[in-house]
Each structure stands twice: as structure tokens, then as C-alpha cells.
PDB file of N, CA and C in Angstrom:
ATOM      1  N   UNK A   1      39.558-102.084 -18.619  1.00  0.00           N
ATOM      2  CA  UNK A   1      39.560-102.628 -19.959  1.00  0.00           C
ATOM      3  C   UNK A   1      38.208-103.247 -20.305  1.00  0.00           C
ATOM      4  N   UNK A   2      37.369-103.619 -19.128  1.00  0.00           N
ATOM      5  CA  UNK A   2      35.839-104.318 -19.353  1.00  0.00           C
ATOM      6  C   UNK A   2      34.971-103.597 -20.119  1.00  0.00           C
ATOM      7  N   UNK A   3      35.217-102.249 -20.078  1.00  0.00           N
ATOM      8  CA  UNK A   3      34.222-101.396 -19.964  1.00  0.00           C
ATOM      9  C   UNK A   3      34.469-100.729 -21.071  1.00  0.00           C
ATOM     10  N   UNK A   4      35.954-100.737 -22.059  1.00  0.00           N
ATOM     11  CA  UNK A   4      35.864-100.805 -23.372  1.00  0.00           C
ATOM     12  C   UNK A   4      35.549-101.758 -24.284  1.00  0.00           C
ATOM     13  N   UNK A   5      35.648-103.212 -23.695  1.00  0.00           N
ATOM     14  CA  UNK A   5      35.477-103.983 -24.779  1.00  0.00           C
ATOM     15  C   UNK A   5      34.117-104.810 -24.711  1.00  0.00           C
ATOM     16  N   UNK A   6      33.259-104.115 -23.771  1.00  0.00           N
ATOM     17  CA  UNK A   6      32.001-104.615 -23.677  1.00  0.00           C
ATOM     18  C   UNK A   6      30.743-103.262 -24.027  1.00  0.00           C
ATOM     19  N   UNK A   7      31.510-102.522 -24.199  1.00  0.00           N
ATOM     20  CA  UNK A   7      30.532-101.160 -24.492  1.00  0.00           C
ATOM     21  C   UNK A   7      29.803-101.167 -26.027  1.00  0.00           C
ATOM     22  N   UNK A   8      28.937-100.998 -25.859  1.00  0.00           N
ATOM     23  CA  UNK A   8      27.866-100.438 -26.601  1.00  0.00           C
ATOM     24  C   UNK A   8      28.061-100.129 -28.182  1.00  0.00           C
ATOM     25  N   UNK A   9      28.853 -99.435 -28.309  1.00  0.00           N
ATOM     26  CA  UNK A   9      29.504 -98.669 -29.860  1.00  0.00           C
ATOM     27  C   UNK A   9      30.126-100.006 -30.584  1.00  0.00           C
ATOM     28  N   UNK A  10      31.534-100.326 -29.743  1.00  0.00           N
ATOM     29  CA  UNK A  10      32.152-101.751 -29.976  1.00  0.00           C
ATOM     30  C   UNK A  10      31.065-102.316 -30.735  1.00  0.00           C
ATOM     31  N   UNK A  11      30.212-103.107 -29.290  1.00  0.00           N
ATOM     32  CA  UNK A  11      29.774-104.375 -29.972  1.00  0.00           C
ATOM     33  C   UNK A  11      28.670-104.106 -31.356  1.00  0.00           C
ATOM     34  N   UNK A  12      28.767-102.878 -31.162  1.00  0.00           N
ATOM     35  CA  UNK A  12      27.427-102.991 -32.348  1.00  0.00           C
ATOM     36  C   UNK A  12      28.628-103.062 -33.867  1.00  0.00           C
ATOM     37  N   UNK A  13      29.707-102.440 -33.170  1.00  0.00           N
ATOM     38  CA  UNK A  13      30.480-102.046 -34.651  1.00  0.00           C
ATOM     39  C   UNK A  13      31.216-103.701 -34.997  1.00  0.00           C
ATOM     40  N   UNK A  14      31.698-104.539 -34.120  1.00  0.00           N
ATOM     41  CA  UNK A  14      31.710-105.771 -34.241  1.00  0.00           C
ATOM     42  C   UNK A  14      30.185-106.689 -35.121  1.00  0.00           C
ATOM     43  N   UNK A  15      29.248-106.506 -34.371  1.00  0.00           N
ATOM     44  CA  UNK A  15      27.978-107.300 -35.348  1.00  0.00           C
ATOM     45  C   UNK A  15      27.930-106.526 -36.564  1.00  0.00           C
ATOM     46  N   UNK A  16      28.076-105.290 -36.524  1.00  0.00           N
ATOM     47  CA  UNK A  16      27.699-104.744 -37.890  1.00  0.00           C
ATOM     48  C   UNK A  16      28.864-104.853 -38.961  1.00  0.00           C
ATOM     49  N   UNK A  17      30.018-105.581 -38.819  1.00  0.00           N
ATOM     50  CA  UNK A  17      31.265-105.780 -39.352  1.00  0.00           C
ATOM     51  C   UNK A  17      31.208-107.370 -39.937  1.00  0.00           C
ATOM     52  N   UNK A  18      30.096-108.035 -38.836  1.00  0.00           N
ATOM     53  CA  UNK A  18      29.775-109.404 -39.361  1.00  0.00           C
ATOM     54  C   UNK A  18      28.569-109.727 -40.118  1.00  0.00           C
ATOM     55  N   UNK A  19      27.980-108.751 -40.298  1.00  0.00           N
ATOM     56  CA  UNK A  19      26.635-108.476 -40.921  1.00  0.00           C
ATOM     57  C   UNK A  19      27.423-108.671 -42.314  1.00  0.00           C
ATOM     58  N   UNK A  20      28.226-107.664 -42.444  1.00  0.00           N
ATOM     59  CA  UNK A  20      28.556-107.158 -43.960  1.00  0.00           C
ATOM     60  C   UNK A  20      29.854-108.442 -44.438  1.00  0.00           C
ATOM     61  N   UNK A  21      30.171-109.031 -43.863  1.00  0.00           N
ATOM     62  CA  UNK A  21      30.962-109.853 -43.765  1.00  0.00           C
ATOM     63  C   UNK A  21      29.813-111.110 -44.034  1.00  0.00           C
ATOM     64  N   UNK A  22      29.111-111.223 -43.440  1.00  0.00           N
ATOM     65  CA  UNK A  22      28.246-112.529 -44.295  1.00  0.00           C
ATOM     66  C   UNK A  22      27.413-112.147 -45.379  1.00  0.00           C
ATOM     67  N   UNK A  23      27.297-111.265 -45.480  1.00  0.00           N
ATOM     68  CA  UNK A  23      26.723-110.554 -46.866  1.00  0.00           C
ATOM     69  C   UNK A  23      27.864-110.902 -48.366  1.00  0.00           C
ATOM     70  N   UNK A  24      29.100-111.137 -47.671  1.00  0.00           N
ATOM     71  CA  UNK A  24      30.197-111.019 -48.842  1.00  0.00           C
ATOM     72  C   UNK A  24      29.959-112.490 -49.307  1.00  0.00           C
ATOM     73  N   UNK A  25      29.946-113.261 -48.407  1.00  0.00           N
ATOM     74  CA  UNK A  25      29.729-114.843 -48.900  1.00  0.00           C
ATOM     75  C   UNK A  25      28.773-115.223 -49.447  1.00  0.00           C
ATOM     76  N   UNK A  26      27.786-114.767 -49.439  1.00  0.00           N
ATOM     77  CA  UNK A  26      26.523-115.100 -50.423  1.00  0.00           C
ATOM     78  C   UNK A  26      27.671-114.736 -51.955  1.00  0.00           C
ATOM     79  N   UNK A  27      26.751-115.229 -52.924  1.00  0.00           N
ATOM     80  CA  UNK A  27      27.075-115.347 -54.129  1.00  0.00           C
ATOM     81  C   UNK A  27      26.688-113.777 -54.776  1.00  0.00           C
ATOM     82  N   UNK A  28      26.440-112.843 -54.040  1.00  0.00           N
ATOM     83  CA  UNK A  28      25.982-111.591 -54.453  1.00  0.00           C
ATOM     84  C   UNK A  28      27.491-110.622 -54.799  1.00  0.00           C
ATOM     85  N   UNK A  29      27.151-109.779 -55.759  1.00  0.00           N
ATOM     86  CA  UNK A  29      28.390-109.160 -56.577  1.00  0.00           C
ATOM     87  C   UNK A  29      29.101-108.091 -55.600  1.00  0.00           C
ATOM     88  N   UNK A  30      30.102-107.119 -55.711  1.00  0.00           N
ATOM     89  CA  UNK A  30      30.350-106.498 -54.718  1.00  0.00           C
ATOM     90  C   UNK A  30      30.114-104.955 -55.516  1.00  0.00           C
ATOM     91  N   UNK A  31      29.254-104.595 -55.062  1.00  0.00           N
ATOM     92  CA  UNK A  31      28.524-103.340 -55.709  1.00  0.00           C
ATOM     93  C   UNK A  31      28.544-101.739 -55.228  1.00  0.00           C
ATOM     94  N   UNK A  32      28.096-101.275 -55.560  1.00  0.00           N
ATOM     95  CA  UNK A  32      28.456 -99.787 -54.615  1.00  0.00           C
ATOM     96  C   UNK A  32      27.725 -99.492 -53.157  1.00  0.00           C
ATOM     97  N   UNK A  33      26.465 -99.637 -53.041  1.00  0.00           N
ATOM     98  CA  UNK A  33      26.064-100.480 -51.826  1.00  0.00           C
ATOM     99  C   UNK A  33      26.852-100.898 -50.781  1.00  0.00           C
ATOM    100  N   UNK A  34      27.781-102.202 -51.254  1.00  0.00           N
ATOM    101  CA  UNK A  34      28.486-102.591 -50.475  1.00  0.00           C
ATOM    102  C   UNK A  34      29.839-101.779 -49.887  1.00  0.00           C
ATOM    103  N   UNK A  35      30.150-101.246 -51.249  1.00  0.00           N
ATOM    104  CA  UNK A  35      31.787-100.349 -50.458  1.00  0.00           C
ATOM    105  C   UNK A  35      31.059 -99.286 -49.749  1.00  0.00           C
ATOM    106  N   UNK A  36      29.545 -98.744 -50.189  1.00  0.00           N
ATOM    107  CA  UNK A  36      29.042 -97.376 -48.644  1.00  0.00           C
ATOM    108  C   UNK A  36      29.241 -98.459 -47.465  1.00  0.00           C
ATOM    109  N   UNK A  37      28.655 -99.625 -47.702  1.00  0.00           N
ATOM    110  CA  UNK A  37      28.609-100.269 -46.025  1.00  0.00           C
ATOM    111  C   UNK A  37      29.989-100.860 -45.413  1.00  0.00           C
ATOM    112  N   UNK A  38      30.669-100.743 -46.236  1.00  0.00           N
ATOM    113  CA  UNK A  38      32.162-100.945 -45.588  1.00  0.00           C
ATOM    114  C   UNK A  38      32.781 -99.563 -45.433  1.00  0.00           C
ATOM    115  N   UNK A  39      32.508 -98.625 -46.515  1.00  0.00           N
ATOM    116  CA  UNK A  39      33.054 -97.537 -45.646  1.00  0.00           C
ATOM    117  C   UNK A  39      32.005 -96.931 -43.946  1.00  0.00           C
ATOM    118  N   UNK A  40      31.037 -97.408 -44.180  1.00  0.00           N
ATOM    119  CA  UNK A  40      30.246 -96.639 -43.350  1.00  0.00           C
ATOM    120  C   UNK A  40      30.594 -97.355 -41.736  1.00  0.00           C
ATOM    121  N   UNK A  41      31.328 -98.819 -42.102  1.00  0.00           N
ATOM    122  CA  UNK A  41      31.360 -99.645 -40.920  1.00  0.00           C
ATOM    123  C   UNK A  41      32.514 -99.357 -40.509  1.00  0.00           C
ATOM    124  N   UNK A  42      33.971 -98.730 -40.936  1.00  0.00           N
ATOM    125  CA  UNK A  42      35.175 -98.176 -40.671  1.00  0.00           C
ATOM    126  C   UNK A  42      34.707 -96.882 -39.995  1.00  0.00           C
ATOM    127  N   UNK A  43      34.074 -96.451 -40.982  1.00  0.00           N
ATOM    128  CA  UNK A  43      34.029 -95.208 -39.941  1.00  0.00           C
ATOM    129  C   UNK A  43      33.410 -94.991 -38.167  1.00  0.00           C
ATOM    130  N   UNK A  44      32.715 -96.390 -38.521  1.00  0.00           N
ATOM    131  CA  UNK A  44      31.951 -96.211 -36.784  1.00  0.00           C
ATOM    132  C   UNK A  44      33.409 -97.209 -36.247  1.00  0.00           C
ATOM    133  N   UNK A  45      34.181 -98.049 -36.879  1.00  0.00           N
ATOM    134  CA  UNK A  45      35.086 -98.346 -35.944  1.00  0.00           C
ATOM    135  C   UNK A  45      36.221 -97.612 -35.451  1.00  0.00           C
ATOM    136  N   UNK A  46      35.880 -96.454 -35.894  1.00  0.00           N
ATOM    137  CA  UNK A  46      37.013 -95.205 -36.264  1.00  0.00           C
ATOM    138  C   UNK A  46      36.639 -94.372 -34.985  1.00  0.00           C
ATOM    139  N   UNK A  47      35.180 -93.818 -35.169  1.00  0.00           N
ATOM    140  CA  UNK A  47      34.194 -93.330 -34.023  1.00  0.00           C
ATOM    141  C   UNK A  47      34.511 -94.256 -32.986  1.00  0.00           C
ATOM    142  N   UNK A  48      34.422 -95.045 -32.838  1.00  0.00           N
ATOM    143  CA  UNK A  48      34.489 -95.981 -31.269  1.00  0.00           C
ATOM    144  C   UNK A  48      35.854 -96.076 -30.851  1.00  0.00           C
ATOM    145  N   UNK A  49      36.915 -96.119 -31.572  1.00  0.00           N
ATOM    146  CA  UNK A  49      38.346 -96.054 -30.711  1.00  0.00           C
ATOM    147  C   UNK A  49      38.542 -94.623 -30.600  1.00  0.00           C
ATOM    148  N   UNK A  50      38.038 -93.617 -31.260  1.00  0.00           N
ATOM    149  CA  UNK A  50      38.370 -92.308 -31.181  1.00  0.00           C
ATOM    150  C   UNK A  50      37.799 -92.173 -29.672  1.00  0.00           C
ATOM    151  N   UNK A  51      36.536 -92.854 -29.491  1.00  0.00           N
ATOM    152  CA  UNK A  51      36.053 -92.621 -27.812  1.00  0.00           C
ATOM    153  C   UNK A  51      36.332 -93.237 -27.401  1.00  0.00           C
ATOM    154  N   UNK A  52      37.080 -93.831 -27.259  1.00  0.00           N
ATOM    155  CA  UNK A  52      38.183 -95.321 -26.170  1.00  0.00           C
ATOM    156  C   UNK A  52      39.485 -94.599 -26.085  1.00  0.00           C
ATOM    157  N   UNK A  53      39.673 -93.874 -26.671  1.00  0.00           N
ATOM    158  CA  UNK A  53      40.915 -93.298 -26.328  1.00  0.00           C
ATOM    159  C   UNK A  53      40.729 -91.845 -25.704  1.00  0.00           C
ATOM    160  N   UNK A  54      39.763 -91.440 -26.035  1.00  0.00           N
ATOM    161  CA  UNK A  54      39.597 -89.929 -25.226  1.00  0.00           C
ATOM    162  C   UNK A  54      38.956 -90.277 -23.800  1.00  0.00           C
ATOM    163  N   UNK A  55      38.139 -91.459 -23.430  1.00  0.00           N
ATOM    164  CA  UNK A  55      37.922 -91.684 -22.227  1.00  0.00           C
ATOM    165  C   UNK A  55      39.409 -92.082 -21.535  1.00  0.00           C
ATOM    166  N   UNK A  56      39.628 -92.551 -22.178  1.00  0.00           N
ATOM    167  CA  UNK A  56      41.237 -92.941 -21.593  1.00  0.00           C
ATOM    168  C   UNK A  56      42.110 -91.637 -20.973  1.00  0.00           C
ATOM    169  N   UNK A  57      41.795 -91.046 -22.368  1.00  0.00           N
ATOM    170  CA  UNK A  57      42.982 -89.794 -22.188  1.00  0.00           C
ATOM    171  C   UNK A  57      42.846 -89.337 -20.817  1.00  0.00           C
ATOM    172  N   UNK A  58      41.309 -88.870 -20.965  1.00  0.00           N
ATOM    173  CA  UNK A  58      40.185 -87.938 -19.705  1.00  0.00           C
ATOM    174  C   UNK A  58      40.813 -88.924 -18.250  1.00  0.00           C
ATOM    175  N   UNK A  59      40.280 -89.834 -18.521  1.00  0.00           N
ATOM    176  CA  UNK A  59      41.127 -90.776 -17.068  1.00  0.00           C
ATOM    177  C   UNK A  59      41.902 -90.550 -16.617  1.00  0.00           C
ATOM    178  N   UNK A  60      43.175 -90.500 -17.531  1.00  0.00           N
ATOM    179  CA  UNK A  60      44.281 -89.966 -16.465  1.00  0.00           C
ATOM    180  C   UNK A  60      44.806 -88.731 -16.414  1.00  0.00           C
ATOM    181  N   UNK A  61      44.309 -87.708 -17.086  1.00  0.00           N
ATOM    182  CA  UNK A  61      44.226 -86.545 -16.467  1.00  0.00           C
ATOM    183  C   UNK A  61      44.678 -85.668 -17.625  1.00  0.00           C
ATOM    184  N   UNK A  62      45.125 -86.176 -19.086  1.00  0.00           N
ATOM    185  CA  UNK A  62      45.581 -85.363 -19.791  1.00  0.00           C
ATOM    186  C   UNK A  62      44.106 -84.666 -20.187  1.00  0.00           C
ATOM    187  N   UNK A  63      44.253 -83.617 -21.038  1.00  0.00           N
ATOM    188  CA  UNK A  63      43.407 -82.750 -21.739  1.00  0.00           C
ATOM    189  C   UNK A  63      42.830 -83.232 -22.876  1.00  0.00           C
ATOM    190  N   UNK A  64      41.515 -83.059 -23.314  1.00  0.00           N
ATOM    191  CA  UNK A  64      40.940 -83.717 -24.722  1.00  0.00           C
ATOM    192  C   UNK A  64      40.393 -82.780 -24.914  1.00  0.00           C
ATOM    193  N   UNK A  65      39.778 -82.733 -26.355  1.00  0.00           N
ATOM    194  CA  UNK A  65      39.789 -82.051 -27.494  1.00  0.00           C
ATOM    195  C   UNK A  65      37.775 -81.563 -27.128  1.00  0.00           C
ATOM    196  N   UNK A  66      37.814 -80.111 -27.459  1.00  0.00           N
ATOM    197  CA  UNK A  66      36.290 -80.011 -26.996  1.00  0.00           C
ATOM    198  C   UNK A  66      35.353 -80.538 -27.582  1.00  0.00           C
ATOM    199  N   UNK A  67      35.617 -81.000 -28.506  1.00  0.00           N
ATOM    200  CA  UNK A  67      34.359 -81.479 -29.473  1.00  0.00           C
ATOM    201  C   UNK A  67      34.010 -83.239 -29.237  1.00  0.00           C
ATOM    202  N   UNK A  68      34.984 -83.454 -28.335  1.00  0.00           N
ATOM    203  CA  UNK A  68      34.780 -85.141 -27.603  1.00  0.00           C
ATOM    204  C   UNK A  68      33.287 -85.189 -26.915  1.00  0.00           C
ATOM    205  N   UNK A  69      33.000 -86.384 -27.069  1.00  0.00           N
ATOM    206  CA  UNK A  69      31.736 -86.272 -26.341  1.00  0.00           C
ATOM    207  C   UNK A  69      31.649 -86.669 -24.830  1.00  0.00           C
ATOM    208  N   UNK A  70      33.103 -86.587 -24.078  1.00  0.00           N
ATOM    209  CA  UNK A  70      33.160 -86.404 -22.972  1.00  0.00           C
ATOM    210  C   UNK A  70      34.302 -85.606 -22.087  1.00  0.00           C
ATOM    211  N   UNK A  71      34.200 -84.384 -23.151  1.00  0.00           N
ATOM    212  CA  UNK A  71      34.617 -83.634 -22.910  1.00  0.00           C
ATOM    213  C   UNK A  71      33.656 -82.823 -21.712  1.00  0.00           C
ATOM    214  N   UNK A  72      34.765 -82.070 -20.839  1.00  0.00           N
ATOM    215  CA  UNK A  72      33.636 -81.748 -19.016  1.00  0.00           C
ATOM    216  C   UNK A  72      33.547 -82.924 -18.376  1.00  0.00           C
ATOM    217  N   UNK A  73      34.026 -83.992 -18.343  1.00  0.00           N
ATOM    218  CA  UNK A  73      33.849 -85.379 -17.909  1.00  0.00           C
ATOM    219  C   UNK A  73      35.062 -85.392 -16.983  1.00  0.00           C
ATOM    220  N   UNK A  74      35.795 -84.678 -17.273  1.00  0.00           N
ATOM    221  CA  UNK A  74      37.376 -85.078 -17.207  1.00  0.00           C
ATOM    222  C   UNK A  74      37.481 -85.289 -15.351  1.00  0.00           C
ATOM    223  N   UNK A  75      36.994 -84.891 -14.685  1.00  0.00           N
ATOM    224  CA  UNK A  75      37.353 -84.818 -13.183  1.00  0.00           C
ATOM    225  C   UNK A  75      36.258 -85.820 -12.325  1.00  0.00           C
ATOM    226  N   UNK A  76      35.281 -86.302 -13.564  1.00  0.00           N
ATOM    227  CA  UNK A  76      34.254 -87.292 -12.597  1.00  0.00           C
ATOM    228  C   UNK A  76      35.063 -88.783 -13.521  1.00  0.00           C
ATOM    229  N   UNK A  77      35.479 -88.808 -14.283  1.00  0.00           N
ATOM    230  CA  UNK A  77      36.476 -90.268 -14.764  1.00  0.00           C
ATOM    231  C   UNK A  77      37.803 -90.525 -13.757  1.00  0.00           C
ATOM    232  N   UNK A  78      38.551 -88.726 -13.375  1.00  0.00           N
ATOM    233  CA  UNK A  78      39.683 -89.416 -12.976  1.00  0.00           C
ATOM    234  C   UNK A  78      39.521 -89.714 -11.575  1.00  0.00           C
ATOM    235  N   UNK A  79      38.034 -89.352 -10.936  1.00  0.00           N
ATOM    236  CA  UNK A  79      37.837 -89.560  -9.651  1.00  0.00           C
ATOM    237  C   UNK A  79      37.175 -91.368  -9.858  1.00  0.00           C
ATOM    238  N   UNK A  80      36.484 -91.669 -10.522  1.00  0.00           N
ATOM    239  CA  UNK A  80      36.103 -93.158 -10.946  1.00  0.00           C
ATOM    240  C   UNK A  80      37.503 -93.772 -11.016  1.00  0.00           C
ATOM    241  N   UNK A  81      38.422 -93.319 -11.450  1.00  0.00           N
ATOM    242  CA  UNK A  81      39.963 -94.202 -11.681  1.00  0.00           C
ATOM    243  C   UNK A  81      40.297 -94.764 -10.720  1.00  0.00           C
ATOM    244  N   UNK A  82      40.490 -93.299 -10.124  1.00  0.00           N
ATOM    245  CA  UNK A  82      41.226 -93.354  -8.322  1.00  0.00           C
ATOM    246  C   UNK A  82      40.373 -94.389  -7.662  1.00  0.00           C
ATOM    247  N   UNK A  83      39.045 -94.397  -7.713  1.00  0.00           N
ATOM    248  CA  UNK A  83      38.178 -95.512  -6.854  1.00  0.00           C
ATOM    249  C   UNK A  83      38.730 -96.493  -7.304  1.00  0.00           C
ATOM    250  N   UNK A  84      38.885 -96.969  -8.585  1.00  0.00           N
ATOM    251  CA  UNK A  84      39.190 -98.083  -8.925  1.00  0.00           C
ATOM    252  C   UNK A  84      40.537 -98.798  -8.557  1.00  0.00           C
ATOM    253  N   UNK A  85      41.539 -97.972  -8.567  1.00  0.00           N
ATOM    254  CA  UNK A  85      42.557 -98.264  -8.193  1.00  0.00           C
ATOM    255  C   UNK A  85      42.687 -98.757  -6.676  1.00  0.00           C
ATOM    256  N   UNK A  86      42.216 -98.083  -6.023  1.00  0.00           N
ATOM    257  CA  UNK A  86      42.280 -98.139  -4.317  1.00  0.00           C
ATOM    258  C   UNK A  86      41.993 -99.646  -3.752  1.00  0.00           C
ATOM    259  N   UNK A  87      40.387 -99.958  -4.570  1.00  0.00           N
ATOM    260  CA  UNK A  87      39.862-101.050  -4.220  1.00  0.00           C
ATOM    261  C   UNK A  87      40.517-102.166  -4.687  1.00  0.00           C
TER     262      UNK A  87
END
């Protein structure tokens, strides 16, 4: 679970969620600008559980979709699992 909620994509999609989020409190209007950067910030939080769940998937051995970006991964994660588990 460390290793999703400390990764890379997350945290940026977390700061960049608080970026736009202190942007709202200023006295500034809510403009078109702003709904691209809220849609644009869903979509990377969209992107980052979509790869939290296909590493997942890959882990325990089900099948993922080829266009994952860790897709071919699938037998060096579920061998990382197994280590993990043992120890």
C-alpha cells in the first residue's frame, strides 16, 4: 500500500489538486481556464488510479489490458509480491 500512496503520479496529482484549490480562494472569478484545470486535474487523478489498479491487477496474477503501461510486467510484480509476502 506504501508504494501507492507515496508514488510519484499521486503526489503530484494531490499538490496539483491544491494548487487549483488555492487558486479558488483568492477573490479571482471562476473562468474557463479554471474548469480546463479542474478538468485537466481529474483526469490525471483518473490516470493514477487507473495505474494503481492495473499494478494491482498485474500483482496478483489476473490479466490487464495491453495498452497499460505495465503491461509485460505481469510476472516480474507477481514475483516482487511473493518476495514480499514470504518476508
Amino acid at each position: 500500500m506504501r508504494k501507492y500512496l507515496f508514488g510519484t503520479g499521486l503526489l503530484t496529482a494531490i499538490t496539483g489538486g491544491l494548487t487549483l484549490l488555492r487558486g479558488m480562494r483568492e477573490d479571482a472569478p471562476f473562468t474557463w481556464r479554471s474548469a480546463l484545470g479542474w478538468i485537466s486535474w481529474a483526469l490525471s487523478v483518473a490516470l493514477v488510479v487507473g495505474a494503481i489498479v492495473d499494478i494491482r491487477r498485474a500483482s496478483t496474477g489476473h490479466t490487464i489490458d495491453p495498452d497499460s503501461p505495465v503491461h509485460g510486467q505481469e510476472k516480474k510484480l507477481m514475483k516482487e509480491r511473493a518476495r514480499r509476502q514470504r518476508v
